[in-house]
N, C-alpha and C. Protein backbone atom coordinates (compact mmCIF):
# COMPACT_ATOMS: atom_id res chain seq x y z
N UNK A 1 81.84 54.01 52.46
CA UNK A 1 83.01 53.52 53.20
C UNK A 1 82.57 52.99 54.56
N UNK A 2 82.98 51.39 54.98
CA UNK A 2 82.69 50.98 56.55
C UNK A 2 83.24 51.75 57.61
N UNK A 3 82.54 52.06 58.63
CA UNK A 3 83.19 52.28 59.92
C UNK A 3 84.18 51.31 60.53
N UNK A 4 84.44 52.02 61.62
CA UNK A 4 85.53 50.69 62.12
C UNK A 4 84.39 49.54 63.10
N UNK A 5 85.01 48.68 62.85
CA UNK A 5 84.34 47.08 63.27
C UNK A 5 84.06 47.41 64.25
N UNK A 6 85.11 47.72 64.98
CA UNK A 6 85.02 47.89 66.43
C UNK A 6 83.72 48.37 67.27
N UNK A 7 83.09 48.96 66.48
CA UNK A 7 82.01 50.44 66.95
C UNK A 7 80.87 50.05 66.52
N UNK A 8 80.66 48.18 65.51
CA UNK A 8 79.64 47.62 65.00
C UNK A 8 79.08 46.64 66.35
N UNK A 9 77.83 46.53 65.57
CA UNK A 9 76.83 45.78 66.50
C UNK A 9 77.02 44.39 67.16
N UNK A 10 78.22 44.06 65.53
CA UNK A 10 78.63 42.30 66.00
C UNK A 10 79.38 42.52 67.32
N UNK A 11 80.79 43.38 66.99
CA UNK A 11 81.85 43.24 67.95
C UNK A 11 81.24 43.37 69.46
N UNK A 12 80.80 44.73 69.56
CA UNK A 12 79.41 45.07 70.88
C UNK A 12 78.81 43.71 71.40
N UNK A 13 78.41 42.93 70.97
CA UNK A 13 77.89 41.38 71.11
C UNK A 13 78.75 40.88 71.31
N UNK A 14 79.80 40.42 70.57
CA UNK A 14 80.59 39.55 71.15
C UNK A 14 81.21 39.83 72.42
N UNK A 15 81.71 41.19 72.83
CA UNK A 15 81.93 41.84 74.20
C UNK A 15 80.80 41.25 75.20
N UNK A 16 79.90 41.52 74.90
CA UNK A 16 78.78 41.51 75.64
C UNK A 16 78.85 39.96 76.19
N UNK A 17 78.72 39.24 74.93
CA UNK A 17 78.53 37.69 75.31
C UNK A 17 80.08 37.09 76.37
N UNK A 18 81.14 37.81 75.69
CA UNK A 18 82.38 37.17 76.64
C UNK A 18 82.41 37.79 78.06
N UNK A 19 82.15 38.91 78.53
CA UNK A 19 81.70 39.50 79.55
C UNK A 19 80.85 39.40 80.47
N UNK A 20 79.57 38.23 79.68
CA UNK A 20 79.10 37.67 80.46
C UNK A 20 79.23 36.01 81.39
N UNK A 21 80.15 35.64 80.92
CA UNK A 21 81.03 34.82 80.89
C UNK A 21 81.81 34.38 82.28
N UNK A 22 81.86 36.14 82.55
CA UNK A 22 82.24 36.51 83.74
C UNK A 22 83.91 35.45 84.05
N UNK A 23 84.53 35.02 83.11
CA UNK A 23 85.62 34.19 83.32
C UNK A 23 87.22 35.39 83.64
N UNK A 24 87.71 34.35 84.42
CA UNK A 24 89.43 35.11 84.80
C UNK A 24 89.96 35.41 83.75
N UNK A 25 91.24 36.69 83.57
CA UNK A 25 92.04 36.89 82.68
C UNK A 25 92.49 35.67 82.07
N UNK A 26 92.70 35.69 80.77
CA UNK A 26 93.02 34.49 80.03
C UNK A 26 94.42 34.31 80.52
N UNK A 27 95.48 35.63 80.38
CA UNK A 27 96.70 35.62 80.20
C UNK A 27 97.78 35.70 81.65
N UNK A 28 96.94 36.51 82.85
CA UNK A 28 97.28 35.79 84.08
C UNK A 28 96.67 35.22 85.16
N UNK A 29 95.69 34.63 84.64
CA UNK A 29 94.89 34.10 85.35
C UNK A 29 93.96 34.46 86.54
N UNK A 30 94.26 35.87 86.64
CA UNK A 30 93.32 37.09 87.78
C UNK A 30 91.95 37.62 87.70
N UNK A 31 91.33 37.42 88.87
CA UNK A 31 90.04 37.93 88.20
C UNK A 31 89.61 39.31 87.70
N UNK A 32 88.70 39.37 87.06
CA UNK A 32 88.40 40.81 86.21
C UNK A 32 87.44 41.18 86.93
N UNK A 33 87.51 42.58 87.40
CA UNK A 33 86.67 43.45 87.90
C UNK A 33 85.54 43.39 86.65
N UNK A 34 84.41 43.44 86.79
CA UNK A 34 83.74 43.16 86.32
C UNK A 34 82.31 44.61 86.12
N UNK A 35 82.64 44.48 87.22
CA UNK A 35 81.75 45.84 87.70
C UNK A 35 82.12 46.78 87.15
N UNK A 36 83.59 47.48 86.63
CA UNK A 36 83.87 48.22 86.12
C UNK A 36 83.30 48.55 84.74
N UNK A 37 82.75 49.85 84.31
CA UNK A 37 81.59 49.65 83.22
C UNK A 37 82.27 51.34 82.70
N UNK A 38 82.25 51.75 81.62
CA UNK A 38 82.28 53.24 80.86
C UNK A 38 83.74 53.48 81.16
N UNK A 39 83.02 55.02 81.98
CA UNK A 39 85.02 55.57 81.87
C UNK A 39 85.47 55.15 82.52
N UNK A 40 85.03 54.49 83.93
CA UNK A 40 86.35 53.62 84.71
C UNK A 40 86.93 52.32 84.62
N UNK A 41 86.35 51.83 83.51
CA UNK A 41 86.82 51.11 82.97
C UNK A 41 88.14 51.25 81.80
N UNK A 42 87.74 52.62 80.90
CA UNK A 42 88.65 52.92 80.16
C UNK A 42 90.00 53.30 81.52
N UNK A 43 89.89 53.36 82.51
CA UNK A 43 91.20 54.04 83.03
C UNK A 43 91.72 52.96 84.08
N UNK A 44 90.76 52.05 84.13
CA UNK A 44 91.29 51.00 85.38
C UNK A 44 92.40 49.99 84.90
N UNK A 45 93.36 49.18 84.92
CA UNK A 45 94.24 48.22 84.77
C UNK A 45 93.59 47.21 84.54
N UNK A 46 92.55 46.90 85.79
CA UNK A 46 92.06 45.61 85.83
C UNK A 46 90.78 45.53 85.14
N UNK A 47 90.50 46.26 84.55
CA UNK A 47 88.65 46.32 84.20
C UNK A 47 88.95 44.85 82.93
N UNK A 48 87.67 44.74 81.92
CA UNK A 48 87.65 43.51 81.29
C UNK A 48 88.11 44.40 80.02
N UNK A 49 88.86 43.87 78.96
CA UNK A 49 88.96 43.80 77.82
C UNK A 49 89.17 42.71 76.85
N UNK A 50 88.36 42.67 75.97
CA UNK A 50 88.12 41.62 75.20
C UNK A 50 89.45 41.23 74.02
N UNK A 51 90.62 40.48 74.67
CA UNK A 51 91.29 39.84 73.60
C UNK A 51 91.07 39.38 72.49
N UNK A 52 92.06 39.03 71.73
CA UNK A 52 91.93 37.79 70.86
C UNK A 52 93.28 36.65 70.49
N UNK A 53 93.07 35.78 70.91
CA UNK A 53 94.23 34.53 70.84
C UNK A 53 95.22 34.50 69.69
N UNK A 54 94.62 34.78 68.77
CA UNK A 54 95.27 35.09 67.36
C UNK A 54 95.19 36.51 67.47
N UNK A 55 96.21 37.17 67.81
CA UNK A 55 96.35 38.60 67.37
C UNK A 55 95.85 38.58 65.71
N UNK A 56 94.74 40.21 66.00
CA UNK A 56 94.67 40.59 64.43
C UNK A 56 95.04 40.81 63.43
N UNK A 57 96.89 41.65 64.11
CA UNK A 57 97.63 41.74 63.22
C UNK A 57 98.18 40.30 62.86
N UNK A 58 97.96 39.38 63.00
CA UNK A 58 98.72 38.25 62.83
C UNK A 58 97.76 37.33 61.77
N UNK A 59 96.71 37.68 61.82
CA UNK A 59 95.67 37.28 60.38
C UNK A 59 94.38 36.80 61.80
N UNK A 60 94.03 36.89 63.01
CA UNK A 60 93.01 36.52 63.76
C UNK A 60 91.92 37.18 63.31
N UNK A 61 90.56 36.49 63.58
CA UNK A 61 89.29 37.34 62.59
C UNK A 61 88.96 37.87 64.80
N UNK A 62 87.99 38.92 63.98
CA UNK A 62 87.72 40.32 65.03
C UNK A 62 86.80 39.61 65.58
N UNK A 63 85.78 39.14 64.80
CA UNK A 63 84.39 38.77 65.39
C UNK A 63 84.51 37.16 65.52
N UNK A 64 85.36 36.60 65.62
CA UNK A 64 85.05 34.58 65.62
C UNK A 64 84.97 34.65 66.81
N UNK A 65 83.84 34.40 67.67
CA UNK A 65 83.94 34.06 69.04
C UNK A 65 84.93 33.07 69.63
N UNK A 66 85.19 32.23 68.44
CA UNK A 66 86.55 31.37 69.21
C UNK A 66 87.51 31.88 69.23
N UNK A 67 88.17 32.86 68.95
CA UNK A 67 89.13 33.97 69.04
C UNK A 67 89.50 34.89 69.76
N UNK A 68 88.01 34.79 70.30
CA UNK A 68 87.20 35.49 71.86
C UNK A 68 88.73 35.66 73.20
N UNK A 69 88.55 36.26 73.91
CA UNK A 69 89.31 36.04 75.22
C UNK A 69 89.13 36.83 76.38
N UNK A 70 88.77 36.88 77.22
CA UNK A 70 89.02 37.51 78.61
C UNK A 70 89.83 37.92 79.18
N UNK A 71 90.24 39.23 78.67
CA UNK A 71 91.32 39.66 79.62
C UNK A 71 91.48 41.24 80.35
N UNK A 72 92.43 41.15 81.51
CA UNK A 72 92.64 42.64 81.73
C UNK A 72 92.96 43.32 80.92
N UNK A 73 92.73 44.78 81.14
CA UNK A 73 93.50 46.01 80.35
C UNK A 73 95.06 46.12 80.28
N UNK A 74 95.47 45.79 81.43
CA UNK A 74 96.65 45.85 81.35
C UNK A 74 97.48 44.69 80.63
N UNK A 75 97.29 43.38 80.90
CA UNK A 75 97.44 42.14 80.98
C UNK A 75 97.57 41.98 78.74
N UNK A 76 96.36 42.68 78.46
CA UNK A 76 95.95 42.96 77.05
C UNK A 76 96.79 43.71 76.41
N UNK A 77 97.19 45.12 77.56
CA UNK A 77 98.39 45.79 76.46
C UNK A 77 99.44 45.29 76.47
N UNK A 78 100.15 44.55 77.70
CA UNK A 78 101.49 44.38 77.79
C UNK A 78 101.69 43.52 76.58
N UNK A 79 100.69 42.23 76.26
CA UNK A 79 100.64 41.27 75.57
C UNK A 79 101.25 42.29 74.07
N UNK A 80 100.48 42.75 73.93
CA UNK A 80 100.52 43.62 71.96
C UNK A 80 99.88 42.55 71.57
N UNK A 81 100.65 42.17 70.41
CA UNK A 81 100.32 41.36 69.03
C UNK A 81 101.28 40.08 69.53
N UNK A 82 101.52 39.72 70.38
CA UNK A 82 102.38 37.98 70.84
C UNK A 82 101.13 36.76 70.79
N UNK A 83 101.59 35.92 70.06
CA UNK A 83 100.75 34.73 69.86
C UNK A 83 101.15 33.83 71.23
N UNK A 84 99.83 33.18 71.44
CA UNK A 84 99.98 32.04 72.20
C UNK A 84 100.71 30.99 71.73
N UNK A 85 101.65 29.83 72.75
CA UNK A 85 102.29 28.79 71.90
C UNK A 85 101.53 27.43 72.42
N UNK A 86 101.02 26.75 71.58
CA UNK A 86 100.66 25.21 71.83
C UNK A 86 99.12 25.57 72.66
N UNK A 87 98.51 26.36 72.35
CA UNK A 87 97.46 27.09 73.47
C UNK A 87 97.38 27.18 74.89
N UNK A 88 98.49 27.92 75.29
CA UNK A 88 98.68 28.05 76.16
C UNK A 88 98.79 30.12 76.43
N UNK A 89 98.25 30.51 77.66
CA UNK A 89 98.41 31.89 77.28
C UNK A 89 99.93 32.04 77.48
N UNK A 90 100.38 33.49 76.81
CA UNK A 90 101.72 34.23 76.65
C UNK A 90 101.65 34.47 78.12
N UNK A 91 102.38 34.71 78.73
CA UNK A 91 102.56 35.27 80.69
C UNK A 91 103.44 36.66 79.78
N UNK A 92 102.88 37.89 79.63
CA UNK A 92 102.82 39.05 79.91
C UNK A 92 103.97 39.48 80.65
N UNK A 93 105.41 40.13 79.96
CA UNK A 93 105.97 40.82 81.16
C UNK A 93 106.68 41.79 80.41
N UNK A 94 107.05 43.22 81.13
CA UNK A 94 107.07 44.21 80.52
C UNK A 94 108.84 44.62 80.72
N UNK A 95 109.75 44.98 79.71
CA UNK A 95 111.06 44.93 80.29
C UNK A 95 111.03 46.49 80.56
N UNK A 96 111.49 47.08 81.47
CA UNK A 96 111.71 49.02 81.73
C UNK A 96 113.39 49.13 81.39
């Protein structure tokens, strides 16, 4: 039985490669702390997390680097599973 993708060598690479990239949040355009690396990254808002334009649940492949995206943690959850329209990013907003 596979492990999860996530925890494979490709995905790790592709992180790696978009991270180095060093480019602004896709979705609001802010820059990504970058420096943020391990656990303060898992707990920061702004640290980098690696999107994908085509949400997965929506049929997007995990590993297509063109699928790739740069974004905050936060910026990444608010999004969920919302597709971009006409390629343009979603602007992220959260209703309370």
């Amino acid at each position: 039985m596979a492990g999860n993708p996530r925890n494979g060598r490709r995905y790790r690479r592709l992180c790696a490669q978009q991270r180095a990239l060093g480019l602004p949040c896709w979705i609001c355009g802010g820059e990504i702390d970058y420096s943020l690396t391990g656990y303060a990254a898992q707990r920061s808002a702004w640290a980098f997390t690696l999107d994908h334009a085509q949400p997965l649940t929506r049929g997007g492949d995990l590993l297509d680097p063109a699928n790739a995206r740069s974004a905050h943690r936060r910026c990444n959850s608010a999004r969920g599973n919302r597709s971009n329209h006409h390629g343009q990013p979603v602007r992220a907003s959260r209703r309370w």
